[in-house]
Protein backbone atom coordinates (compact mmCIF):
# COMPACT_ATOMS: atom_id res chain seq x y z
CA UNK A 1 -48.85 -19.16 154.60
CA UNK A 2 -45.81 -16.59 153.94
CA UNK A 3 -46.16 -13.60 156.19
CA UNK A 4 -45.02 -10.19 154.56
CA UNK A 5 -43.84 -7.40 156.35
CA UNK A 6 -44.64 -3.53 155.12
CA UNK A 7 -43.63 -0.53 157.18
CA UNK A 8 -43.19 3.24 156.14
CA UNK A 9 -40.06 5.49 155.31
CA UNK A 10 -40.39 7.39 158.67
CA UNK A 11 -38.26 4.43 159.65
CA UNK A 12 -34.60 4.66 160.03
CA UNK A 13 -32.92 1.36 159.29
CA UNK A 14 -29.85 0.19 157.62
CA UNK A 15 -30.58 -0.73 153.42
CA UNK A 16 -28.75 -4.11 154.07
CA UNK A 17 -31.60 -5.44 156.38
CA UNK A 18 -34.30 -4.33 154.32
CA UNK A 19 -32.69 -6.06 151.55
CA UNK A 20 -32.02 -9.06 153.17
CA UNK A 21 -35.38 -9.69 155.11
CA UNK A 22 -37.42 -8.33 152.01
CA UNK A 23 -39.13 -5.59 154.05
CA UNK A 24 -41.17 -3.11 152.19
CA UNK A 25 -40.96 0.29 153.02
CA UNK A 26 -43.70 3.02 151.13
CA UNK A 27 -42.53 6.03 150.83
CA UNK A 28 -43.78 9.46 152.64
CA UNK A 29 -43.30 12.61 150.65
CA UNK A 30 -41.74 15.94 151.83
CA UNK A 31 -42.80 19.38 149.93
CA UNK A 32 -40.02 21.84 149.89
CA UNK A 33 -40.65 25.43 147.90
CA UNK A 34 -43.67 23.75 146.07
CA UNK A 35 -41.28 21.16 144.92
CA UNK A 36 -42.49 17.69 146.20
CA UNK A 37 -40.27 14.99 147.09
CA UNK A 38 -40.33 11.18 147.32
CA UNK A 39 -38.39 10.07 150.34
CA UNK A 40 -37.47 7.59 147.97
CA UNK A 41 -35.19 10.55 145.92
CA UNK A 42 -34.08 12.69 148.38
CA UNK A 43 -31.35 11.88 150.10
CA UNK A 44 -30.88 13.10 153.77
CA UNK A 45 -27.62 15.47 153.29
CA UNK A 46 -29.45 17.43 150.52
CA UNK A 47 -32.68 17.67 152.46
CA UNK A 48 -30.94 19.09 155.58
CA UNK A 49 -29.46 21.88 153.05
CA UNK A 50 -32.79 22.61 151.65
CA UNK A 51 -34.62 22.99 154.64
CA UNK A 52 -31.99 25.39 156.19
CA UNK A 53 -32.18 27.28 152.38
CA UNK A 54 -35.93 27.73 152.45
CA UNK A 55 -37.90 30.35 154.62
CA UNK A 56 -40.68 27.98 154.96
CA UNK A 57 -41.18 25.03 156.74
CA UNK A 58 -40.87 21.90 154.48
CA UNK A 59 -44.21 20.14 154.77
CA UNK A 60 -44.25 16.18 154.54
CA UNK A 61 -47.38 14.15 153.32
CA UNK A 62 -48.37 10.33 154.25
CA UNK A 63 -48.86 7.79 151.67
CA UNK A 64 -52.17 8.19 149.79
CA UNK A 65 -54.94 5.74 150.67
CA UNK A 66 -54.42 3.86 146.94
CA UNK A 67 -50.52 3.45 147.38
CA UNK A 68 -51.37 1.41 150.44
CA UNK A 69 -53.93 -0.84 148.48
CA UNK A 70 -51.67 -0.77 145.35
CA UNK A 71 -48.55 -2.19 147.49
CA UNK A 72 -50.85 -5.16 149.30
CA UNK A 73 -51.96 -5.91 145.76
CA UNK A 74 -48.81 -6.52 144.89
CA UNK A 75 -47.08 -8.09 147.25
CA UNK A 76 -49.77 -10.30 148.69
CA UNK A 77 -50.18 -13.58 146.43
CA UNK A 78 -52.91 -15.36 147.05
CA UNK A 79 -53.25 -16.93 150.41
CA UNK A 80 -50.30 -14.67 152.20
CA UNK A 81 -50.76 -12.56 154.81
CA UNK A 82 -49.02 -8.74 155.33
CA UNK A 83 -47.88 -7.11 158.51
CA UNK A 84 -47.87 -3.35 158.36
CA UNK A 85 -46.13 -1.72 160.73
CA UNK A 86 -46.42 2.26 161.06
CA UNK A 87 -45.14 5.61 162.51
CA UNK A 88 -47.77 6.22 165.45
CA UNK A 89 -50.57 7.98 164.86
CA UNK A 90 -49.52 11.09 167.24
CA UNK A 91 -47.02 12.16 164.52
CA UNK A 92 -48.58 11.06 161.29
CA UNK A 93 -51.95 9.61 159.63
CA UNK A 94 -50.10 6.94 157.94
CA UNK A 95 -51.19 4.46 160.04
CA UNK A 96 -54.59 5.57 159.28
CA UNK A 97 -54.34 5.75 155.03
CA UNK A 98 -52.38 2.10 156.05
CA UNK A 99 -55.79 0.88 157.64
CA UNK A 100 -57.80 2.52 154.91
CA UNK A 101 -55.72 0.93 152.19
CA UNK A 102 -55.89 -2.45 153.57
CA UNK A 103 -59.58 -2.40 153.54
CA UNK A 104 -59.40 -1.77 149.31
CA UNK A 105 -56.82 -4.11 148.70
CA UNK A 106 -59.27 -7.17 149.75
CA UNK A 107 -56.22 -9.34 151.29
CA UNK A 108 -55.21 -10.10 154.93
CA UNK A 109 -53.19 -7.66 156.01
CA UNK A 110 -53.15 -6.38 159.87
CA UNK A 111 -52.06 -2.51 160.65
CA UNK A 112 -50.22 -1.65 163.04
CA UNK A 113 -49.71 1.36 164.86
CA UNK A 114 -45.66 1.36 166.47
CA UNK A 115 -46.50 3.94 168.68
CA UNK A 116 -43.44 5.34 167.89
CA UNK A 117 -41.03 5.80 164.66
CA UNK A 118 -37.78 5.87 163.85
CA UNK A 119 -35.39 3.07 164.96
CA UNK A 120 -37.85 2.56 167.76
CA UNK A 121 -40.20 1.57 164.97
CA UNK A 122 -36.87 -0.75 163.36
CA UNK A 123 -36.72 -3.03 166.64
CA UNK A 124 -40.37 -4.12 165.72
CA UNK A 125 -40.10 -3.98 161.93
CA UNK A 126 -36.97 -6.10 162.34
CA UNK A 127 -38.11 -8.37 164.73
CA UNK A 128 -41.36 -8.95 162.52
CA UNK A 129 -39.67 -9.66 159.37
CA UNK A 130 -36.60 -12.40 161.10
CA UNK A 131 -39.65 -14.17 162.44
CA UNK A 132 -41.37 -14.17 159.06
CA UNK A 133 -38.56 -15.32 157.41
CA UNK A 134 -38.00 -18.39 159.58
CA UNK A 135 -41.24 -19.07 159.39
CA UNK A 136 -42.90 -18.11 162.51
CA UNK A 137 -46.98 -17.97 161.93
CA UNK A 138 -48.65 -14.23 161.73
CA UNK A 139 -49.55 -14.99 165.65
CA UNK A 140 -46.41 -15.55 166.93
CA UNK A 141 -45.00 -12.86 165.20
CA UNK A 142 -47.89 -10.19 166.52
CA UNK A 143 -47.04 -11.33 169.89
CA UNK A 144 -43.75 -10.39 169.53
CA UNK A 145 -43.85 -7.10 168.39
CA UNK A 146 -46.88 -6.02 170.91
CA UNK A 147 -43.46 -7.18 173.84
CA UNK A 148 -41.07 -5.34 172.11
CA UNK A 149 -43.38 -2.36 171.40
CA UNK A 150 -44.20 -2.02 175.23
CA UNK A 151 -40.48 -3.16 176.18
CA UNK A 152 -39.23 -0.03 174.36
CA UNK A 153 -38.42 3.86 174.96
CA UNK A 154 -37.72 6.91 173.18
CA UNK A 155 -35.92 9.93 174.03
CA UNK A 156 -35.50 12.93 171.96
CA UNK A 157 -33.46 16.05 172.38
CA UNK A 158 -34.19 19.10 170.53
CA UNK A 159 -31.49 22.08 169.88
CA UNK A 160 -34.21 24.31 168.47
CA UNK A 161 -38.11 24.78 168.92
CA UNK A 162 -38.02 26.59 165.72
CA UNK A 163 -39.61 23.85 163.58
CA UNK A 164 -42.13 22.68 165.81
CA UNK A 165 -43.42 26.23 166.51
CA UNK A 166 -43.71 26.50 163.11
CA UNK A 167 -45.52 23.03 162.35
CA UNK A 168 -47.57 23.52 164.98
CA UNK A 169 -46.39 20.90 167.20
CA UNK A 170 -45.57 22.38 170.17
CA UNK A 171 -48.94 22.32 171.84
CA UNK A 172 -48.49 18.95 171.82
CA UNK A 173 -45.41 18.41 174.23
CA UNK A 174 -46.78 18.51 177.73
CA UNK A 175 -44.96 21.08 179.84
CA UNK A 176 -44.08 23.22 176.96
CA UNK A 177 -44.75 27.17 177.44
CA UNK A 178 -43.83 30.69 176.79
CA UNK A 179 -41.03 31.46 174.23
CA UNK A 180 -38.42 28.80 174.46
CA UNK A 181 -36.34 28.97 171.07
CA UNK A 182 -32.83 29.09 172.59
CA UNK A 183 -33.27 26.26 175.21
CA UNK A 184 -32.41 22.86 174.93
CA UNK A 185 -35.13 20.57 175.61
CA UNK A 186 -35.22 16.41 176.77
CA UNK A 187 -38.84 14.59 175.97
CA UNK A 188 -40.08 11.09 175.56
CA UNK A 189 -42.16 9.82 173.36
CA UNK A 190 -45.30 7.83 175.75
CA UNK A 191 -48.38 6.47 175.36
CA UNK A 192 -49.16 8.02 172.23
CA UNK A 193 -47.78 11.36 173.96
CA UNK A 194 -44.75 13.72 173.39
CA UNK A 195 -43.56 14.52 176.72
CA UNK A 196 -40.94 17.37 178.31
CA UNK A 197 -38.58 15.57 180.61
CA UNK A 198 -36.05 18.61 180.87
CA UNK A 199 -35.20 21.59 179.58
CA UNK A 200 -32.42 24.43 180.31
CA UNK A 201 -29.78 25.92 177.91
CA UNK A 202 -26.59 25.39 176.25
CA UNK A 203 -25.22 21.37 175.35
CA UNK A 204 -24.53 20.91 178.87
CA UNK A 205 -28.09 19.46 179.54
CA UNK A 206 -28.14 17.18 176.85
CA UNK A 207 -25.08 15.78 178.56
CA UNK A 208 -26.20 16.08 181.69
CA UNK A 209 -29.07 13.87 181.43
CA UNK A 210 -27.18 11.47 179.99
CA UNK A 211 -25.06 10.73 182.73
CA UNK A 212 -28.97 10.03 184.65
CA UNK A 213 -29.91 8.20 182.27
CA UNK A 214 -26.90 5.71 182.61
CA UNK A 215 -27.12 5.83 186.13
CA UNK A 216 -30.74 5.01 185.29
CA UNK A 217 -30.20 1.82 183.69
CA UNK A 218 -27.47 1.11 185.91
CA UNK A 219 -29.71 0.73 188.68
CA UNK A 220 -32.79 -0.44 187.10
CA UNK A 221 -31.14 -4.09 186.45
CA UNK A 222 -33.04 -4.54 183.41
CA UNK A 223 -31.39 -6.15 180.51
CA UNK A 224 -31.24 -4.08 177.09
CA UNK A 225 -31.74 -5.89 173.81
CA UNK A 226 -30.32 -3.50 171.35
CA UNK A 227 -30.32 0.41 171.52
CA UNK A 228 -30.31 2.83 168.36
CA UNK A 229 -29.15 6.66 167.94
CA UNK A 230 -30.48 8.95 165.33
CA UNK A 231 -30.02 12.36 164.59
CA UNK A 232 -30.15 15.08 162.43
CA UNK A 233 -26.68 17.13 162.22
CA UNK A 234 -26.64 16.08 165.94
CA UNK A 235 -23.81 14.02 165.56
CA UNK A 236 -21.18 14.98 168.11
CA UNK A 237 -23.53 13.94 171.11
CA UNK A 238 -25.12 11.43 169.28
CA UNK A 239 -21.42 9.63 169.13
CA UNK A 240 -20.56 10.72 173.20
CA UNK A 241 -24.24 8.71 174.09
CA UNK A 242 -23.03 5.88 172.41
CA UNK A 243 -19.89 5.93 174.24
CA UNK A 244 -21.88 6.20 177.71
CA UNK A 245 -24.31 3.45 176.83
CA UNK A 246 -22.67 0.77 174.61
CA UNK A 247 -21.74 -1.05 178.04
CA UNK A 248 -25.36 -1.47 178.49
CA UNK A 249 -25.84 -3.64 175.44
CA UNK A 250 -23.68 -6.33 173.61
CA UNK A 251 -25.42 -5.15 170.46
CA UNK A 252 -22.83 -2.60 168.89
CA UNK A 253 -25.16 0.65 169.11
CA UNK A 254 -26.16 2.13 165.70
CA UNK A 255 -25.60 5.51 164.95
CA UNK A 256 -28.27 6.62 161.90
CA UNK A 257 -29.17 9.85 160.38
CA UNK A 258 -32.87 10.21 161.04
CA UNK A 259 -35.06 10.48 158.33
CA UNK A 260 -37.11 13.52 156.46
CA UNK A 261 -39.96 13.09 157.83
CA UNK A 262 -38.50 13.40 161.47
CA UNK A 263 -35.87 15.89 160.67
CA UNK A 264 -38.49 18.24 159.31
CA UNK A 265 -40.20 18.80 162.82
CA UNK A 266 -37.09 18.39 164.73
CA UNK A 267 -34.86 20.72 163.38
CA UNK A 268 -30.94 20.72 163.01
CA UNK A 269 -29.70 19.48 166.02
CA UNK A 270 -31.51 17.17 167.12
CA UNK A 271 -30.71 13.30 168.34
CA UNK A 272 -33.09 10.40 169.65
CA UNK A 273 -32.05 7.86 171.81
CA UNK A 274 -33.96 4.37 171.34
CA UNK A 275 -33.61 1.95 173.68
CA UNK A 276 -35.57 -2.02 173.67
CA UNK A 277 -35.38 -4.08 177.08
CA UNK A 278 -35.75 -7.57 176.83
């Protein structure tokens, strides 16, 4: 029976490979001014200039419930089976309206939560849908994807606080406290939880931890499968960390611009560094 693989736009992938392994991405929504968005429409350059135009925070929105069911329907013949693959549940419900929607559509479909997003969600999304088109049955491929999802890590740097003061989202960074809206701050993304892993001011921490996080590797012997960089106007170190790691991995490293979703509670600035061991 065909396997089919479904994921959600808080991915950040190149169009080519969803094109040619026939991945299906639903769409999150962003609300900017009362003007609601499809991430489908919006391309990233004009969001970035909207959010910096508006006073208020944009606010994004998770597929409703009957999308979900609607896309299984469709998809699904009879007899084939779906993978759905989502942004973790510490950022988003979408896994949740995933589950939800899977239960209406009355085929086989298994959710997934990534635990994480962005091209840290890819490597599994990928993976998934290569194995699916070769063949491989909706075991093998699950097996997979539960490796890579515990083989992989997430760093994120932010150059503001500003947007996740204001979306409420810095309570949920461990280590986090007082007024810190001119500092520079290093997390992970672990076990479901955002983490601090550094923080000080100016560029020159973001580029200091990234000389221990080579050394890191270095020393840790393990081999790297493929490593992805995203950002959101966060370009210039997003392009030095490639530089610094692309010894690390044969894969050539993939610089992205993150998507809405992410960019909205990261603010301008910010970068991600995603890295999948073997």
């Amino acid at each position: 029976m065909p396997v089919k693989i479904v994921t959600d736009s808080s991915i950040t992938i190149e169009p080519e490979l969803v094109r040619e392994l026939d991945i299906t991405i639903v769409p999150l929504s962003v609300t900017i001014d009362g003007v609601m968005y499809s991430d489908e429409d919006l391309k990233f350059e004009d969001f970035m200039v909207k959010m910096a135009e508006t006073k208020n925070l944009p606010k994004t929105s998770q597929p409703p419930v009957g999308v979900f069911a609607e896309v299984y329907e469709n998809i699904a013949a009879q007899g084939d089976e779906v993978i759905s693959i989502h942004m973790t549940e510490t950022l988003s419900g979408t896994v949740e309206a995933a589950r939800q929607g899977a239960m209406l559509s009355g085929h086989d479909v298994t959710v997934l939560d990534s635990d994480f997003t962005d091209q840290a969600q890819k490597f599994q999304v990928v993976e998934a849908a290569r194995m699916a088109k070769s063949g491989a049955t909706k075991a093998e491929i699950l097996k997979k994807v539960d490796h890579i999802r515990q083989s992989t890590e997430l760093y994120i740097g932010f150059s503001t606080l500003e947007n996740l003061v204001k979306g409420g989202r810095v309570s949920r960074m461990t280590g986090l406290f007082g007024s810190l809206l001119n500092v520079r701050v290093i997390g992970d993304l672990k076990n479901r939880e955002l983490n601090t892993l550094l923080r000080g001011r100016g560029n020159k921490t973001f580029y200091k931890w990234l000389d221990e996080l080579a050394n890191h590797i270095s020393s840790s012997g393990r081999k790297i499968r493929e490593i992805g960089i995203s950002h959101a106007q966060g370009l210039e170190f997003s392009q030095k960390a490639r530089d610094v790691l692309q010894k690390f991995v044969e894969k050539p490293i993939a610089i992205m611009d993150t998507n809405t979703t992410i960019a909205t509670h990261t603010g301008p600035g910010a970068w991600a560094i995603m890295i999948d061991y073997e």
